[in-house]
N, C-alpha and C. Protein backbone atom coordinates (compact mmCIF):
# COMPACT_ATOMS: atom_id res chain seq x y z
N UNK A 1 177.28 98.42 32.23
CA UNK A 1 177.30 97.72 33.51
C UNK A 1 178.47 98.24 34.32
N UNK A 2 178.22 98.77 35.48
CA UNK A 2 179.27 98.86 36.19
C UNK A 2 179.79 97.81 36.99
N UNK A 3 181.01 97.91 37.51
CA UNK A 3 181.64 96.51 38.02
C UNK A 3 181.87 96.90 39.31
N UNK A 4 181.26 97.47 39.74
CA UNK A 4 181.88 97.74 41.73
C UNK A 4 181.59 96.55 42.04
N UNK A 5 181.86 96.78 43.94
CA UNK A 5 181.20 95.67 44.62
C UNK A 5 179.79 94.62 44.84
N UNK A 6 179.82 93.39 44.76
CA UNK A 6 178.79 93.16 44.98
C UNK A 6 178.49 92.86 46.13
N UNK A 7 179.11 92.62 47.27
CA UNK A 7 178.73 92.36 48.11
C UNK A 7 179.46 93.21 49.59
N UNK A 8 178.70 94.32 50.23
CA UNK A 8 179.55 94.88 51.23
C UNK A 8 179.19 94.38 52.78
N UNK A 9 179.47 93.45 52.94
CA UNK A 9 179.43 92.78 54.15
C UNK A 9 179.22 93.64 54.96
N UNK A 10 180.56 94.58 55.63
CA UNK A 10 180.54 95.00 56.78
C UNK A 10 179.33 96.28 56.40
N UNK A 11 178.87 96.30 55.58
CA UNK A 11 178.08 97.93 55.37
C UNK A 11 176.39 97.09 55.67
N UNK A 12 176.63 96.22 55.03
CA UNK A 12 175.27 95.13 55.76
C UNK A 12 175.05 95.14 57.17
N UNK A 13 175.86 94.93 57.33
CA UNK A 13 175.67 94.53 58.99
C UNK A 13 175.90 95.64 60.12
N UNK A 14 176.30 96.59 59.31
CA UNK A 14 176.39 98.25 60.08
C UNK A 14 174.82 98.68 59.86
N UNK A 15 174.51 98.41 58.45
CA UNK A 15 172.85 98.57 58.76
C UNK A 15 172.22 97.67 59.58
N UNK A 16 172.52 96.75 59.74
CA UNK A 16 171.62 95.95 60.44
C UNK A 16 172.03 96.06 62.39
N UNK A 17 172.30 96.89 62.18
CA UNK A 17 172.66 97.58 63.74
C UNK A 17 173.71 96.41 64.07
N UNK A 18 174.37 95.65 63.55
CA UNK A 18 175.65 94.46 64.21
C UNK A 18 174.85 93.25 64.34
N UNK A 19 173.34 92.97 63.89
CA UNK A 19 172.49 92.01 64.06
C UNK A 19 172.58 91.44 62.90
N UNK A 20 173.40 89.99 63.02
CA UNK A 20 173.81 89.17 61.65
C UNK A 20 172.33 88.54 61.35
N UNK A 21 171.53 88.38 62.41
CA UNK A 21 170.23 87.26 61.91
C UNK A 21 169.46 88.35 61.18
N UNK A 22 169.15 89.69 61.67
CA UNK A 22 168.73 90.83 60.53
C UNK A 22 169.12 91.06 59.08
N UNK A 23 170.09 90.91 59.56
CA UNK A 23 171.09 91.32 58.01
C UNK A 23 170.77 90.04 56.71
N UNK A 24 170.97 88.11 57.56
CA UNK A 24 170.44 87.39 56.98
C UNK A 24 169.13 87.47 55.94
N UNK A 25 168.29 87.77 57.28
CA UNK A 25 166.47 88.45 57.13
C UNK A 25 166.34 88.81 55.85
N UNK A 26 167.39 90.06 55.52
CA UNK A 26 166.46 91.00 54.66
C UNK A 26 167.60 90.68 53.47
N UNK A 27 168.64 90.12 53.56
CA UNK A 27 169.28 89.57 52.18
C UNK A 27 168.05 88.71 51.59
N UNK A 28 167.95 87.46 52.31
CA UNK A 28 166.54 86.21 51.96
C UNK A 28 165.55 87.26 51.38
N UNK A 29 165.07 88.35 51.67
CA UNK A 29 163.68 88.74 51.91
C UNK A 29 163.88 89.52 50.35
N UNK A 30 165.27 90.20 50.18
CA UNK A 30 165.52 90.92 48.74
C UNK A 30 165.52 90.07 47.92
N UNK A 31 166.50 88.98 47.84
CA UNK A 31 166.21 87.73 46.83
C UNK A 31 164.78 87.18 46.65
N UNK A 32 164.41 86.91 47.61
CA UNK A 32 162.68 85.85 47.38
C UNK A 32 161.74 87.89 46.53
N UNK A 33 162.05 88.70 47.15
CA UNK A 33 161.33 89.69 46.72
C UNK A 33 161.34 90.52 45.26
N UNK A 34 162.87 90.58 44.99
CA UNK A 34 162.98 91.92 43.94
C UNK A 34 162.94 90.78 42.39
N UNK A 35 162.87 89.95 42.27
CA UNK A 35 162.58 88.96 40.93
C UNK A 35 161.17 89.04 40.64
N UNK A 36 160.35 89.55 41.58
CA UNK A 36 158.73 89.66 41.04
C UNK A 36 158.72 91.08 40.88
N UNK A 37 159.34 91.97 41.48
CA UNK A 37 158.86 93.23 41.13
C UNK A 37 159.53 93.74 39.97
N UNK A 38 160.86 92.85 39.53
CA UNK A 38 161.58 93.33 38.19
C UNK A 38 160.87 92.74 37.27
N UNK A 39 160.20 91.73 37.44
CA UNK A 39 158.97 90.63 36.48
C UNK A 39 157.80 92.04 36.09
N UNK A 40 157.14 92.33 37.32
CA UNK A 40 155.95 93.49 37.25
C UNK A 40 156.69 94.85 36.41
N UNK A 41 157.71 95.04 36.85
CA UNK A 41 158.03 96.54 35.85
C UNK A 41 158.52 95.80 34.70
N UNK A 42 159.00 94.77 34.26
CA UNK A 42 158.64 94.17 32.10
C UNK A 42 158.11 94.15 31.85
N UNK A 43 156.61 94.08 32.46
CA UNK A 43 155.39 94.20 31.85
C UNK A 43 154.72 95.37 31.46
N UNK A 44 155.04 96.33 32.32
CA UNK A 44 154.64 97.78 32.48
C UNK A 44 155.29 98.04 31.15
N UNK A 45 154.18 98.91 30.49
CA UNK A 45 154.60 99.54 29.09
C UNK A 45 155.13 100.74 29.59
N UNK A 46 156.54 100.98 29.41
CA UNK A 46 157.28 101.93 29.68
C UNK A 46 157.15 103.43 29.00
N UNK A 47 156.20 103.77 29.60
CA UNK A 47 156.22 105.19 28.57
C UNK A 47 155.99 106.26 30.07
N UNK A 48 155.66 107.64 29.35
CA UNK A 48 155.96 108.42 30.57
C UNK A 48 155.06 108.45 31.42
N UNK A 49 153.81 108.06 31.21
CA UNK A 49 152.94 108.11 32.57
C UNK A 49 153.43 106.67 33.60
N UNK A 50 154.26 106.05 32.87
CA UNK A 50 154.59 105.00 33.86
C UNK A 50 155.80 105.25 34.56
N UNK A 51 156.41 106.71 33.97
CA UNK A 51 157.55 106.80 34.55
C UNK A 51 157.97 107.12 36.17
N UNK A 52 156.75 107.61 36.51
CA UNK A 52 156.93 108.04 37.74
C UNK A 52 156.54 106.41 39.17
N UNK A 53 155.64 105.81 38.81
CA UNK A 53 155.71 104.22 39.00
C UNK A 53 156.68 103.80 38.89
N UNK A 54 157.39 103.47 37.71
CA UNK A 54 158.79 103.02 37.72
C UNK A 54 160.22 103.56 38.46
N UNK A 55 159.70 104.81 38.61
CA UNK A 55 160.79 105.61 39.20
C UNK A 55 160.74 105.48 40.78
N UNK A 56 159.36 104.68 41.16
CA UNK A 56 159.26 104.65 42.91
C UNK A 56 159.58 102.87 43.01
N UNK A 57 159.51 101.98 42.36
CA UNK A 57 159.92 101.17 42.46
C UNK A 57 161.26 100.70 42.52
N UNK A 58 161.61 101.48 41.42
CA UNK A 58 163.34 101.54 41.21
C UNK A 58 163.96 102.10 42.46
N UNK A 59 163.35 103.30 42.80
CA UNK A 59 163.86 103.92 44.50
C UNK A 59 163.55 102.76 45.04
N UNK A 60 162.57 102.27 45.88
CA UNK A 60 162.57 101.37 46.83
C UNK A 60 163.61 100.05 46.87
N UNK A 61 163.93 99.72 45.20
CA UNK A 61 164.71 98.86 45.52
C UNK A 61 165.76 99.05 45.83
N UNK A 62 166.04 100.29 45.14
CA UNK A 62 167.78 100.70 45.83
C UNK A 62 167.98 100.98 47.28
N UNK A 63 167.29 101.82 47.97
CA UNK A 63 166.84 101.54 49.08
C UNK A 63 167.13 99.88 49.85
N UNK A 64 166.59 99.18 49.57
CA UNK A 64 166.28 97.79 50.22
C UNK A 64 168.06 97.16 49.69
N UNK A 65 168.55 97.67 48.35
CA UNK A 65 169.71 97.09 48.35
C UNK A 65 170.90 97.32 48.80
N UNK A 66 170.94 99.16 49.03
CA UNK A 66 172.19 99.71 50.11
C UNK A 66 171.84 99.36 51.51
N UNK A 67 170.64 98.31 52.21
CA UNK A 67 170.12 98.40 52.94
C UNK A 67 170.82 96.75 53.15
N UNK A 68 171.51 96.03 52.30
CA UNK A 68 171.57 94.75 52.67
C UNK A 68 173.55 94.49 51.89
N UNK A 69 173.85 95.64 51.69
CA UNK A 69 175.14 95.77 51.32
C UNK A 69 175.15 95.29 49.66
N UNK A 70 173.73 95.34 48.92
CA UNK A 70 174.09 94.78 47.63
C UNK A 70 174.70 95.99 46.72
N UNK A 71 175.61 96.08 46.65
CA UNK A 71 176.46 97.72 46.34
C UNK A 71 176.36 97.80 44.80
N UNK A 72 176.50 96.62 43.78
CA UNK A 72 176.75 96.67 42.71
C UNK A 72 175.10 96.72 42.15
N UNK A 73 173.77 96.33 42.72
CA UNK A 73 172.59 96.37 42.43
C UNK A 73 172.20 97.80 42.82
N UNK A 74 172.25 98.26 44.14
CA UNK A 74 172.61 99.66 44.13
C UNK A 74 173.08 100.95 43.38
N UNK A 75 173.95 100.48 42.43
CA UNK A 75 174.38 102.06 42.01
C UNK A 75 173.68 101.57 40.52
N UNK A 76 173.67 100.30 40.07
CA UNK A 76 172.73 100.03 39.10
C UNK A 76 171.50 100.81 38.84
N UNK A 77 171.40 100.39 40.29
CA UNK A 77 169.74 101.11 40.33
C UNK A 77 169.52 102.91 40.52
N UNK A 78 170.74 103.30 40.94
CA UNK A 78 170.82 104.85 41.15
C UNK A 78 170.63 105.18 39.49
N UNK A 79 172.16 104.56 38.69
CA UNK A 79 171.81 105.22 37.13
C UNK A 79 170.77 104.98 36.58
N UNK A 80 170.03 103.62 36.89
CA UNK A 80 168.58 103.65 36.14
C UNK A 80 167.53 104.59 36.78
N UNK A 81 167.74 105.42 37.93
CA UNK A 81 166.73 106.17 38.11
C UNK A 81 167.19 107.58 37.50
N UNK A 82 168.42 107.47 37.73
CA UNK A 82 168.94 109.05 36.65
C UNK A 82 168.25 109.19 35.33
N UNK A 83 169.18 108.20 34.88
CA UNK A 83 167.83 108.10 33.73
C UNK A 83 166.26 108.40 33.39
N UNK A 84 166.04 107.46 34.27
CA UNK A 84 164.55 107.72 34.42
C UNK A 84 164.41 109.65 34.85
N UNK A 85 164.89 110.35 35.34
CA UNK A 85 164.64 111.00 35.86
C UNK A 85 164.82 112.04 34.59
N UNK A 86 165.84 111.98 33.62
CA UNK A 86 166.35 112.75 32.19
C UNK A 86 165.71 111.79 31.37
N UNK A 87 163.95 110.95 31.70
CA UNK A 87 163.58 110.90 30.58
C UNK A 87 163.94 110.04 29.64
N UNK A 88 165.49 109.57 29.60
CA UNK A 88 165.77 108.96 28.90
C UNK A 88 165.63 107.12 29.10
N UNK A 89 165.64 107.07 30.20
CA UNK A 89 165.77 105.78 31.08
C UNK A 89 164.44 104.57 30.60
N UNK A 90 163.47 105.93 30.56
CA UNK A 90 162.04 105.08 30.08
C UNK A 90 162.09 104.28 28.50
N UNK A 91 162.85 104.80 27.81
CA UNK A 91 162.75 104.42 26.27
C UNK A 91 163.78 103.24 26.80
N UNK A 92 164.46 102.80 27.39
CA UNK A 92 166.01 101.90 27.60
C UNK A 92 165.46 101.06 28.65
N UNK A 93 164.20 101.35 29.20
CA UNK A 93 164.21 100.27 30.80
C UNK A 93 164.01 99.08 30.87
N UNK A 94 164.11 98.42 29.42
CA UNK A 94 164.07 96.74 29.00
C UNK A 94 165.16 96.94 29.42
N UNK A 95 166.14 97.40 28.87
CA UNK A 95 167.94 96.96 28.89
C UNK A 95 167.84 97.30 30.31
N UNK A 96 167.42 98.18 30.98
CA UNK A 96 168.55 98.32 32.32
C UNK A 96 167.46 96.96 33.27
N UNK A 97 166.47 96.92 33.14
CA UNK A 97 165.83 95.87 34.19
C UNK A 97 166.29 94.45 33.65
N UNK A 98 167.15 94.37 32.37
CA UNK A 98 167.81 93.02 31.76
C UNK A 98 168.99 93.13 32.68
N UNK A 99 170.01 94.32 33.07
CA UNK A 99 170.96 95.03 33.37
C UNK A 99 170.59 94.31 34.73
N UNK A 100 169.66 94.56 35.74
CA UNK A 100 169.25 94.42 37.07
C UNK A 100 169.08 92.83 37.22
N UNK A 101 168.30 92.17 36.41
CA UNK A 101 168.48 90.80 36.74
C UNK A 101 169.97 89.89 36.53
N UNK A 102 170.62 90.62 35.76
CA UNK A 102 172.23 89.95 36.04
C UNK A 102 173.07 90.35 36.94
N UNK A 103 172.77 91.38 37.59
CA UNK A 103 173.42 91.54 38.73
C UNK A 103 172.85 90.92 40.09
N UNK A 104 171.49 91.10 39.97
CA UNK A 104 171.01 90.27 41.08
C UNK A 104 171.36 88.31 41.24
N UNK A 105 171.50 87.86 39.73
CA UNK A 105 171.92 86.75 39.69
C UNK A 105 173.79 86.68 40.42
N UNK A 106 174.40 87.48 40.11
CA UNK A 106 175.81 87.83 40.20
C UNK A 106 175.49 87.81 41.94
N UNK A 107 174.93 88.54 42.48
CA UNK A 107 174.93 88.44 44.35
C UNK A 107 174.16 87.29 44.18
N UNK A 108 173.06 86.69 44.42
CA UNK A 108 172.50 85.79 44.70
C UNK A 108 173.95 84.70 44.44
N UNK A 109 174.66 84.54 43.48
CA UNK A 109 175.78 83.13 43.37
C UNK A 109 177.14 83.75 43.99
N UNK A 110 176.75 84.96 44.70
CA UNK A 110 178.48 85.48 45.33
C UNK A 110 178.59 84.56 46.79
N UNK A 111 179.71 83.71 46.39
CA UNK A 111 179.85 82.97 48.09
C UNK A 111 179.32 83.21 49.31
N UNK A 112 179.84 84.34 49.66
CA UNK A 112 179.50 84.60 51.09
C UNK A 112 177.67 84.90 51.06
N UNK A 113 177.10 85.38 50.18
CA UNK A 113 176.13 85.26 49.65
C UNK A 113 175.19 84.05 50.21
N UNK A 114 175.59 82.83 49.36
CA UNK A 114 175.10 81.43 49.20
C UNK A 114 175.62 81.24 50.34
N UNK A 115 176.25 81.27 51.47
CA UNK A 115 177.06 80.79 52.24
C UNK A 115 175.75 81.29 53.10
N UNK A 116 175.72 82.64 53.64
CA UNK A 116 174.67 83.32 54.87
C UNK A 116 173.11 82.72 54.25
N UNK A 117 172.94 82.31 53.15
CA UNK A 117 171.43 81.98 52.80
C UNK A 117 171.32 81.17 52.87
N UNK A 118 171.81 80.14 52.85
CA UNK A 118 171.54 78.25 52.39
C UNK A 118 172.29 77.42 53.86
């Protein structure tokens, strides 16, 4: 587990062109969203024809999470696609999508977090 940031405010809201109700938007929209699609890839029998599925999901979410300043779900998600990418990631992707739901729990309860959502 790496320990960077979990939460980069001002990098949020630089994506979100300086539009705090955007930035709100798509924090809500990652939380209500990425808990079903980390649900759908546990189920997926991880072997290599699934690797390339898993490997576009895993992109999109990292994507959607440097996209809302979630920095520490982000680089999470970069090494689990390295992985995935050397092959190795697929035999391990219980642990790292176990890996992904504690960090997403970790932002979802980070103050400023609970503070812009609730």
């Amino acid at each position: 587990i790496l320990c960077g940031e979990i939460f980069n405010e001002s990098d949020a809201l630089n994506k979100a062109a300086g539009n705090r109700t955007v930035m709100v938007e798509r924090i809500r929209g990652f939380l209500c969203d990425t808990p079903a699609t980390i649900a759908m890839l546990k189920q997926k029998e991880m072997t290599e024809e699934h690797g390339q599925l898993l490997e576009q999901h895993i992109h999109g979410l990292k994507e959607k999470a440097m996209a809302i300043g979630a920095t520490s779900i982000a680089d999470e998600l970069f090494s689990f696609l390295m992985q995935i990418r050397k092959k190795e990631g697929i035999r391990d992707a219980q642990a790292c999508l176990d890996t992904l739901v504690y960090e997403l729990e970790r932002f979802s309860k980070e103050p400023r977090i609970t503070q812009l959502t609730h």
